[in-house]
N, C-alpha and C. Protein backbone atom coordinates (compact mmCIF):
# COMPACT_ATOMS: atom_id res chain seq x y z
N UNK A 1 85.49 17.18 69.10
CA UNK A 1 84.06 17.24 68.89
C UNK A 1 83.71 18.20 67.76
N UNK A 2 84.59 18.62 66.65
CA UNK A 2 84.34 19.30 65.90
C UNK A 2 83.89 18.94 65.07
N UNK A 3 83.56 17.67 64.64
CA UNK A 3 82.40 16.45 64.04
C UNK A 3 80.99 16.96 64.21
N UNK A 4 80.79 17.40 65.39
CA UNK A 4 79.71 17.48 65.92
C UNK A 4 78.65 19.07 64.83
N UNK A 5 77.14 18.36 65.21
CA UNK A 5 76.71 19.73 64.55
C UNK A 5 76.89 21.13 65.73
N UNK A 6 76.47 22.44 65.08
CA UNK A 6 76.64 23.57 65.81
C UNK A 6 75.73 23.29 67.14
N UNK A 7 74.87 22.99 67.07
CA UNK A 7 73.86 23.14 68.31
C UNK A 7 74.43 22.23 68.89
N UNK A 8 74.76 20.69 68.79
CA UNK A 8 75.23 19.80 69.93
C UNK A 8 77.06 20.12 70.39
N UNK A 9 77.65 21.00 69.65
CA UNK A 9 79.00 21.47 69.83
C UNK A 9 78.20 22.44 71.21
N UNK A 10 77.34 23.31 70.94
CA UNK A 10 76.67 24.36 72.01
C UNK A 10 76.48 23.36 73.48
N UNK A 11 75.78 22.19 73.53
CA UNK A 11 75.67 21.39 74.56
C UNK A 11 76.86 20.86 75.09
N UNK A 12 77.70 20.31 74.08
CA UNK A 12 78.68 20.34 74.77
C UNK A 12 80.49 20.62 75.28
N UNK A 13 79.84 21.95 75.08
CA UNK A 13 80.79 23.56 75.59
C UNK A 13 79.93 23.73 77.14
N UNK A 14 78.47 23.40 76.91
CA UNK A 14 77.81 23.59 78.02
C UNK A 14 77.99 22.84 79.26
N UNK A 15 78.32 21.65 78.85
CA UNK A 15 78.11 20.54 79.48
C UNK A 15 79.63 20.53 80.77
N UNK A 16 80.62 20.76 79.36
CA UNK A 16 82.27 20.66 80.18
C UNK A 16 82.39 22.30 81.00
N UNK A 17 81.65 23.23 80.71
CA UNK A 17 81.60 24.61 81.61
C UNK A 17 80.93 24.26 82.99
N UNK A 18 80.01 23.47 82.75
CA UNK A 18 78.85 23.31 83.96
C UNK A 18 80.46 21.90 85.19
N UNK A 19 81.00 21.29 83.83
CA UNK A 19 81.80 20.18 85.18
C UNK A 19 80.96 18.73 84.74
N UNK A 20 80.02 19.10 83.44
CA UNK A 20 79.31 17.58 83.34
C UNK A 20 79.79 16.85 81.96
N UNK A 21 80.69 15.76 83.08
CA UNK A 21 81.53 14.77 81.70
C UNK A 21 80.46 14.05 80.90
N UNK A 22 80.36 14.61 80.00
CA UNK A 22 79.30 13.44 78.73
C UNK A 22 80.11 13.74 77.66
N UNK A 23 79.95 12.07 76.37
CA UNK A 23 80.42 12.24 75.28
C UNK A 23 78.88 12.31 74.47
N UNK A 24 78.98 12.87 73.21
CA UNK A 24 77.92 13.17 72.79
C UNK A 24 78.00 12.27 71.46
N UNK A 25 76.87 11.28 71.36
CA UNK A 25 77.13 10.45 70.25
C UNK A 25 75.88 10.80 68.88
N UNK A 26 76.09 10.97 67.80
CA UNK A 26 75.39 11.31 66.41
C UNK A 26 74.50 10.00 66.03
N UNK A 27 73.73 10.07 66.29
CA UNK A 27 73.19 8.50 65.70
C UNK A 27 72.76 8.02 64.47
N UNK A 28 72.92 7.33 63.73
CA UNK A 28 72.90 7.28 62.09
C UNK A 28 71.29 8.20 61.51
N UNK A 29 70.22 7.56 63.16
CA UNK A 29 68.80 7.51 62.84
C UNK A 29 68.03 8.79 63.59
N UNK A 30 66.91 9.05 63.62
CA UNK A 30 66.71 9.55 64.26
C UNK A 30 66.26 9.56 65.91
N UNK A 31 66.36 10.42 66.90
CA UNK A 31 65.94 9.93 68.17
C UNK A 31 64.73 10.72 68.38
N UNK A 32 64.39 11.31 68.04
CA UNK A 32 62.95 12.57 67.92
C UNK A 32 62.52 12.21 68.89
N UNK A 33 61.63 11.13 69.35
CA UNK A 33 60.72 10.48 69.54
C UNK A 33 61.53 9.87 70.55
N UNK A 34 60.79 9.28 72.32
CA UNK A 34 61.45 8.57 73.27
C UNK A 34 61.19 7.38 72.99
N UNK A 35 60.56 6.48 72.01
CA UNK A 35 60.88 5.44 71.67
C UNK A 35 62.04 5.15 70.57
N UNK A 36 62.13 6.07 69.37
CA UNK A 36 63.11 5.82 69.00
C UNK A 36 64.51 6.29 69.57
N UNK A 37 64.64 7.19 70.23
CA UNK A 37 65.78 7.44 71.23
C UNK A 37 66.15 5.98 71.86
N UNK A 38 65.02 5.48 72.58
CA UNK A 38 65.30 3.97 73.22
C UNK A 38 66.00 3.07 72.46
N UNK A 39 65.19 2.85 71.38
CA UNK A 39 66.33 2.11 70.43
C UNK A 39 67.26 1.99 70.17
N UNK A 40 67.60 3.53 69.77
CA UNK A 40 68.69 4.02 68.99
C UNK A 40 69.98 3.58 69.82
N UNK A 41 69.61 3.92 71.75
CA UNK A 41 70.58 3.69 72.74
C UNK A 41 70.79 2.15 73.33
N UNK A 42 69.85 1.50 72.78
CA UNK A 42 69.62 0.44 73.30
C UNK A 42 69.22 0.38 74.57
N UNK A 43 68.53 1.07 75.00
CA UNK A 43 67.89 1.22 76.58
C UNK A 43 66.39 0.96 76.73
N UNK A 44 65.68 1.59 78.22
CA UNK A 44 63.70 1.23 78.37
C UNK A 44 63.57 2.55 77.65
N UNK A 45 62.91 2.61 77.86
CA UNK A 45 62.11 4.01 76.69
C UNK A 45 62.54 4.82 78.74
N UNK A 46 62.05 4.30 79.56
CA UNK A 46 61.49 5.13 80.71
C UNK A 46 63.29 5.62 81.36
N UNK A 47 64.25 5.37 80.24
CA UNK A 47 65.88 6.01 80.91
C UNK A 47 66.02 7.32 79.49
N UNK A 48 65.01 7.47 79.15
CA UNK A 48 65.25 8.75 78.12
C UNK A 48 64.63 9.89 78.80
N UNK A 49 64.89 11.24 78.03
CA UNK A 49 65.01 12.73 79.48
C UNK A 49 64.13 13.17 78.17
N UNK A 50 63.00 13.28 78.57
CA UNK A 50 62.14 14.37 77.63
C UNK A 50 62.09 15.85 77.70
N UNK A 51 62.70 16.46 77.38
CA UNK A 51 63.04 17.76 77.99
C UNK A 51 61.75 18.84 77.01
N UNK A 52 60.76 19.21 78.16
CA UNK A 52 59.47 19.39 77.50
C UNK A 52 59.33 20.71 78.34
N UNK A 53 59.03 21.56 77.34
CA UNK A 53 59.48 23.32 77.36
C UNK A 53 57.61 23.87 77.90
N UNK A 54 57.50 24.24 78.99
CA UNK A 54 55.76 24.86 79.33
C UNK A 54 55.66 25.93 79.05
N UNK A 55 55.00 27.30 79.57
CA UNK A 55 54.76 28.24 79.91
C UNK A 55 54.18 28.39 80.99
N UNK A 56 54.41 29.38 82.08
CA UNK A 56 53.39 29.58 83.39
C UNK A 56 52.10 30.55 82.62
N UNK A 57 51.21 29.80 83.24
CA UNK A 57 49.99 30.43 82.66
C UNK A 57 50.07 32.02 83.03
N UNK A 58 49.98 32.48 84.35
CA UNK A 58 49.80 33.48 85.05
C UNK A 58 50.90 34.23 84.75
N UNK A 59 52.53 33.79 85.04
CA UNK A 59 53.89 34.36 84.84
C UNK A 59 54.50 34.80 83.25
N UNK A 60 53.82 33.30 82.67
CA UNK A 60 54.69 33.53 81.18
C UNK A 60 55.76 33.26 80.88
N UNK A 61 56.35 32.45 82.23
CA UNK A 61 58.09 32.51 82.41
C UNK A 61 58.17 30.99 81.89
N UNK A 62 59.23 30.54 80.81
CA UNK A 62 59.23 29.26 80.23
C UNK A 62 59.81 28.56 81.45
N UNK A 63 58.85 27.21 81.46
CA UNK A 63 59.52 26.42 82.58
C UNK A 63 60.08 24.69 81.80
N UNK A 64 60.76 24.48 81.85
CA UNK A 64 61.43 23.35 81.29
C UNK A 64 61.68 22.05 82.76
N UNK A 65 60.39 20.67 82.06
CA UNK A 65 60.12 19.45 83.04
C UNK A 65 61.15 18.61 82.41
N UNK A 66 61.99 17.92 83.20
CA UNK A 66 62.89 16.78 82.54
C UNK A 66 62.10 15.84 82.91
N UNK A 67 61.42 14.84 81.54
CA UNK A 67 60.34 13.39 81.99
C UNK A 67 60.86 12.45 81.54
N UNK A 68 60.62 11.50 82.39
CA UNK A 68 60.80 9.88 81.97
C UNK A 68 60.01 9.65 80.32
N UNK A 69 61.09 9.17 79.38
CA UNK A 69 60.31 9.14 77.99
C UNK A 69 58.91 8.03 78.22
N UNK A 70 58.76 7.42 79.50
CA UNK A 70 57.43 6.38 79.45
C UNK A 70 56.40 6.93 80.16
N UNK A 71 56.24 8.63 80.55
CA UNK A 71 55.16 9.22 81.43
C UNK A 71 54.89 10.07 80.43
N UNK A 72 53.73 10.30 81.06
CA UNK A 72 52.82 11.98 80.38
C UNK A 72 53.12 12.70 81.36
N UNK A 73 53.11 13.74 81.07
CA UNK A 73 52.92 14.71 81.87
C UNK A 73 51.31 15.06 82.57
N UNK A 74 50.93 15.07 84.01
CA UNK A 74 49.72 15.46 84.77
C UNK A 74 49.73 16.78 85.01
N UNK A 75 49.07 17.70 84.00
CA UNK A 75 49.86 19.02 83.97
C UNK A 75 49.17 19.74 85.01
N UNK A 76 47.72 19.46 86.35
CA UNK A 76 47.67 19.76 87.21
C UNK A 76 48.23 19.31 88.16
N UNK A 77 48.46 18.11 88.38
CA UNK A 77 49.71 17.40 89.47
C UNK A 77 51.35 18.44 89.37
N UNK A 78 51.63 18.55 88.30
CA UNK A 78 53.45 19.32 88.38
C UNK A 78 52.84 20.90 88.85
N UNK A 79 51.68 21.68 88.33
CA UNK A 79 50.92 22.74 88.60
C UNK A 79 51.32 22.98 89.75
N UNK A 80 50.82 21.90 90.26
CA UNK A 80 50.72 22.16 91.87
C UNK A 80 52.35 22.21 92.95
N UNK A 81 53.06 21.55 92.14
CA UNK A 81 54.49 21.57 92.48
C UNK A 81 55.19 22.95 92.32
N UNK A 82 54.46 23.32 91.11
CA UNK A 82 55.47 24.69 90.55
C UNK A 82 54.81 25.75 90.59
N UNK A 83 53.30 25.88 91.46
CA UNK A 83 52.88 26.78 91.43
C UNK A 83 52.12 27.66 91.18
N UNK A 84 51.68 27.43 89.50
CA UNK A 84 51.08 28.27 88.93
C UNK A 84 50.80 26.76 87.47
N UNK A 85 49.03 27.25 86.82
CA UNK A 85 49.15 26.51 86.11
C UNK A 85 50.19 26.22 84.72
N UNK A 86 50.05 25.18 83.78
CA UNK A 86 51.31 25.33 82.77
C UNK A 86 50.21 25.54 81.41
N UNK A 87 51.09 26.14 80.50
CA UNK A 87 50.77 26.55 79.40
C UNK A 87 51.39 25.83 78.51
N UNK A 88 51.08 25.09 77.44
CA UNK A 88 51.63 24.23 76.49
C UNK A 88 52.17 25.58 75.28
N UNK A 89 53.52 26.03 75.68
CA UNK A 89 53.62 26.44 74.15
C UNK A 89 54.20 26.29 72.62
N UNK A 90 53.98 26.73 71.59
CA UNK A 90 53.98 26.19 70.24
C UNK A 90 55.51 26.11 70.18
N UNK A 91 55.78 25.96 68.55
CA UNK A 91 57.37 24.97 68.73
C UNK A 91 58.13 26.60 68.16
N UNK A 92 57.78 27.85 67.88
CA UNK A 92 58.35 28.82 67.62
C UNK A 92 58.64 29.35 69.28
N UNK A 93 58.07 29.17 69.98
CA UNK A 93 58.27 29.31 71.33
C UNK A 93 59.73 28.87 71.90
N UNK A 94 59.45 27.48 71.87
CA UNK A 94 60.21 26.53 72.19
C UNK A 94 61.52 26.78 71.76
N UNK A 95 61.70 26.94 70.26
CA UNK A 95 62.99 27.28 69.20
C UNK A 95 63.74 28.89 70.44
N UNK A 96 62.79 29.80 70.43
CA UNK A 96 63.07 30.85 70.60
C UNK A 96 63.78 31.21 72.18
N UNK A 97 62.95 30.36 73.07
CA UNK A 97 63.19 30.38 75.03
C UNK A 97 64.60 29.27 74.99
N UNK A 98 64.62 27.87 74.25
CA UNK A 98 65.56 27.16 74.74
C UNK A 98 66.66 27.52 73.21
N UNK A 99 66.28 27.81 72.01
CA UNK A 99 67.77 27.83 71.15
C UNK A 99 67.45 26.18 70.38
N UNK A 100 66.70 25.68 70.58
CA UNK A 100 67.06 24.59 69.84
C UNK A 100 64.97 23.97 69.44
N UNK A 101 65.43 23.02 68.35
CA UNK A 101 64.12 22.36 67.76
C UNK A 101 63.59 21.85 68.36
N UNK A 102 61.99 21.89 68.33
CA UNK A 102 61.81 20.35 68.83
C UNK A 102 61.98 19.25 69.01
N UNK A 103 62.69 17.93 69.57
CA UNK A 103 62.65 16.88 69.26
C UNK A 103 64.70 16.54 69.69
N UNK A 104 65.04 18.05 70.25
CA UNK A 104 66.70 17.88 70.19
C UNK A 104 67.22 18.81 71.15
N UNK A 105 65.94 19.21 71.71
CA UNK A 105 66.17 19.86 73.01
C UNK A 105 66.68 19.52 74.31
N UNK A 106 67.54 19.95 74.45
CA UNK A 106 68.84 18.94 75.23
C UNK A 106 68.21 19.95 77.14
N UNK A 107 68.38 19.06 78.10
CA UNK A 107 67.92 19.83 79.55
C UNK A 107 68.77 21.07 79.49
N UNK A 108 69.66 21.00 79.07
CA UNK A 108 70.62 22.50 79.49
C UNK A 108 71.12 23.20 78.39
N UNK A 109 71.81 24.37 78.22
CA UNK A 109 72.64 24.89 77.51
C UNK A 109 71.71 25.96 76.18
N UNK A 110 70.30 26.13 77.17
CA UNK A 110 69.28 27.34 76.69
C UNK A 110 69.86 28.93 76.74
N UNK A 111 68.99 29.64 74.87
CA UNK A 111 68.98 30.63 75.27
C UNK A 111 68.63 31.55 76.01
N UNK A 112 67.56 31.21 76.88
CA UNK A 112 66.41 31.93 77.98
C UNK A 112 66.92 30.79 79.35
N UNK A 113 67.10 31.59 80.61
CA UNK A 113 67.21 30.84 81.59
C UNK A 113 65.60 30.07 82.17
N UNK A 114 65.79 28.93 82.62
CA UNK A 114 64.24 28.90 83.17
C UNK A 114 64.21 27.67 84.36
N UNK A 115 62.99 27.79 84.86
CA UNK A 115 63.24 27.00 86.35
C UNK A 115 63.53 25.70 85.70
N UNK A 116 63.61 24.55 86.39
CA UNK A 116 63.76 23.30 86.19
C UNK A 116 62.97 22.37 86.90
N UNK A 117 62.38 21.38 86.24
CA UNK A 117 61.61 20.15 87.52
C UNK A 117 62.13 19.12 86.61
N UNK A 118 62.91 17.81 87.28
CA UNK A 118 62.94 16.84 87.28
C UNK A 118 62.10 15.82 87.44
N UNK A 119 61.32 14.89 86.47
CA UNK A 119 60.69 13.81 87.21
C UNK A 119 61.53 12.63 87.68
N UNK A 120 60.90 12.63 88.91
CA UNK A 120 61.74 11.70 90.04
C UNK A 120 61.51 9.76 89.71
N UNK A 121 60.82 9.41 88.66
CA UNK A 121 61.48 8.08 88.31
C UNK A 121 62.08 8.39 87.14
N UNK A 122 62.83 9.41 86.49
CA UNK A 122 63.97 8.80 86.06
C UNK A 122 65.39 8.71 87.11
N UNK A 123 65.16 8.50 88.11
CA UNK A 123 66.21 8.08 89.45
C UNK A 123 65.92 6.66 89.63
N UNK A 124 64.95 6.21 89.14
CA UNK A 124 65.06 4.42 88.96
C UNK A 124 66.02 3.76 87.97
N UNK A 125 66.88 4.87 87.47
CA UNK A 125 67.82 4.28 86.60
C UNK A 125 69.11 4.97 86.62
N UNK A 126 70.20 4.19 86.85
CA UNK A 126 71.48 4.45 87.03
C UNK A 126 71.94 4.88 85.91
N UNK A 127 71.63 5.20 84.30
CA UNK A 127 71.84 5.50 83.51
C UNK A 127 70.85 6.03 82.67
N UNK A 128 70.92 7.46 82.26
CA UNK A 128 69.81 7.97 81.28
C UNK A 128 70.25 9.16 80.39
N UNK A 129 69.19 8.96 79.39
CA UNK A 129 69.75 9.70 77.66
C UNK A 129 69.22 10.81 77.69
N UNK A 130 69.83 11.70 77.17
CA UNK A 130 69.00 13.33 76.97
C UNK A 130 69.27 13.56 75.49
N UNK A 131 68.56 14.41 74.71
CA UNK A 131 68.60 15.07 73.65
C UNK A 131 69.96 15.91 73.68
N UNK A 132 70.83 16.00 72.49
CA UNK A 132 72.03 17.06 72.91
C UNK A 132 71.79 17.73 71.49
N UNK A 133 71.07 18.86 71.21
CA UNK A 133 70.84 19.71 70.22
C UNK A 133 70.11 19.35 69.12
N UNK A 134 70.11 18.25 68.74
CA UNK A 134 69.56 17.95 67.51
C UNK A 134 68.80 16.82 67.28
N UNK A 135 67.59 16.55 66.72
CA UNK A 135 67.29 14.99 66.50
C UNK A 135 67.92 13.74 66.71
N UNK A 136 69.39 13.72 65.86
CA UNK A 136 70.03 12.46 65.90
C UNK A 136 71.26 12.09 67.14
N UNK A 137 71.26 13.61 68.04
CA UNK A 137 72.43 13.49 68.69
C UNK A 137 72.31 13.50 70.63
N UNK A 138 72.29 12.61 70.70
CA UNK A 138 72.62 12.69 72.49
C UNK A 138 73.32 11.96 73.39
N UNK A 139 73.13 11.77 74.54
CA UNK A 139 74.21 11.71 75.80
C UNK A 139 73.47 10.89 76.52
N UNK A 140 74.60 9.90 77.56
CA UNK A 140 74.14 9.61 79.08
C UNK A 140 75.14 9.80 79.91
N UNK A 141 74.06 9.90 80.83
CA UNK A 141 74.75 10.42 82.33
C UNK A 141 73.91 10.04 83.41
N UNK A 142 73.97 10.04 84.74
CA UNK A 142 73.22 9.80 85.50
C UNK A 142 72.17 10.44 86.13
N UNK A 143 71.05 10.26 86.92
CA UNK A 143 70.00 11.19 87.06
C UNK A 143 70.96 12.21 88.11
N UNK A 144 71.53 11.65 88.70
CA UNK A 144 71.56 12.73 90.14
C UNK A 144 72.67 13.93 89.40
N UNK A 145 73.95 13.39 88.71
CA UNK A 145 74.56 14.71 88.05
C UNK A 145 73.65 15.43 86.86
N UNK A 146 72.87 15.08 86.04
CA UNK A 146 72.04 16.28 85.45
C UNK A 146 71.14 17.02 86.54
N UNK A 147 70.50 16.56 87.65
CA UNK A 147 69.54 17.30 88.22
C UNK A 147 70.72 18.41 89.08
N UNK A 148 71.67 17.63 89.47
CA UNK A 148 72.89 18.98 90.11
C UNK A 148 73.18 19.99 88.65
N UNK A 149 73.36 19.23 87.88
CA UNK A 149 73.90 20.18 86.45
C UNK A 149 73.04 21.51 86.21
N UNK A 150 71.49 20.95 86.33
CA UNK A 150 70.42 21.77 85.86
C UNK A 150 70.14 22.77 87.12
N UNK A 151 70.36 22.18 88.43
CA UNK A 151 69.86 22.76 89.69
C UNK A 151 67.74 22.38 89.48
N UNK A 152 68.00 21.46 88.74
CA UNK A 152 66.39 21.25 89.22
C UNK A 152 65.93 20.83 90.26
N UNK A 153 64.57 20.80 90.60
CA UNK A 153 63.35 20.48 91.83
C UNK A 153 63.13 19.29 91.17
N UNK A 154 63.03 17.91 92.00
CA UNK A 154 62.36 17.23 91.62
C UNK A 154 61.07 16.36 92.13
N UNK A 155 60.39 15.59 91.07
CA UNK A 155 58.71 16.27 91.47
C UNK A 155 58.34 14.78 90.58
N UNK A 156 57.00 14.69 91.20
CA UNK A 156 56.39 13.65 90.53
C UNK A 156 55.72 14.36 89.64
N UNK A 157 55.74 13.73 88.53
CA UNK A 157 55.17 14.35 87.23
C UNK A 157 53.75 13.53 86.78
N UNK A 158 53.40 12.40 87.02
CA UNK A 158 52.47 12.15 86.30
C UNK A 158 51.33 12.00 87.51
């Protein structure tokens, strides 16, 4: 995997430490975006892992939702799951709590530890894609070994 860029080499060092077999594939195009991720994998848009970085309003503590790429987020519905309301923060945030860009933010292998919530229909699919460091580069695996991988809660999100 020494092909690989630095940040998705970081995911997956992360990945084989944690016990989670994924190969990590570079895609010519970009996946930024959970529709073009869909493409790119040939999958529904709704088997891609949006890994979407909050803030607790009250705490401040970054909380990271794994979403089905075909939901929004109901950011008083997950609120109420996790507690405290969520804070949308900016992408210097984001860079700084998880280690990686927007758009390539992979569920695991952050510089800041932080809780986890899973949304519970991406378990309607026996196979789903996550971001692994970078725009063009990610993985599948199944819902139930990333949510063991991550130790997330999982929660209806929208």
């Amino acid at each position: 995997m020494t092909d690989l860029p630095p940040s998705a080499r970081r995911v997956s060092d992360a990945a084989a430490a944690s016990g989670l077999a994924i190969a990590i594939i570079e895609m010519p195009g970009s996946t930024r975006t959970a529709q073009e991720a869909a493409d790119a994998c040939g999958c529904q848009v709704g088997q891609i892992v949006k890994s979407l970085v909050f803030q607790g309003a009250r705490s401040g503590k970054p909380i990271l939702l794994l979403v089905s790429g075909g939901n929004r987020v109901n950011e008083k519905a997950a609120a109420a799951h996790i507690g405290e309301a969520l804070r949308r923060p900016d992408a210097d945030y984001v860079r700084e709590t998880t280690g990686f860009a927007i758009g390539g933010v992979p569920p695991f292998a952050h510089a800041s530890a932080m809780d986890v919530y899973m949304d519970r229909d991406l378990f309607a699919h026996a196979e789903i894609w996550a971001a692994a460091g970078t725009p063009r580069c990610v993985f599948a695996t199944n819902p139930q070994a990333l949510c063991d991988t991550v130790g997330a809660v999982v929660i209806d999100v929208t």
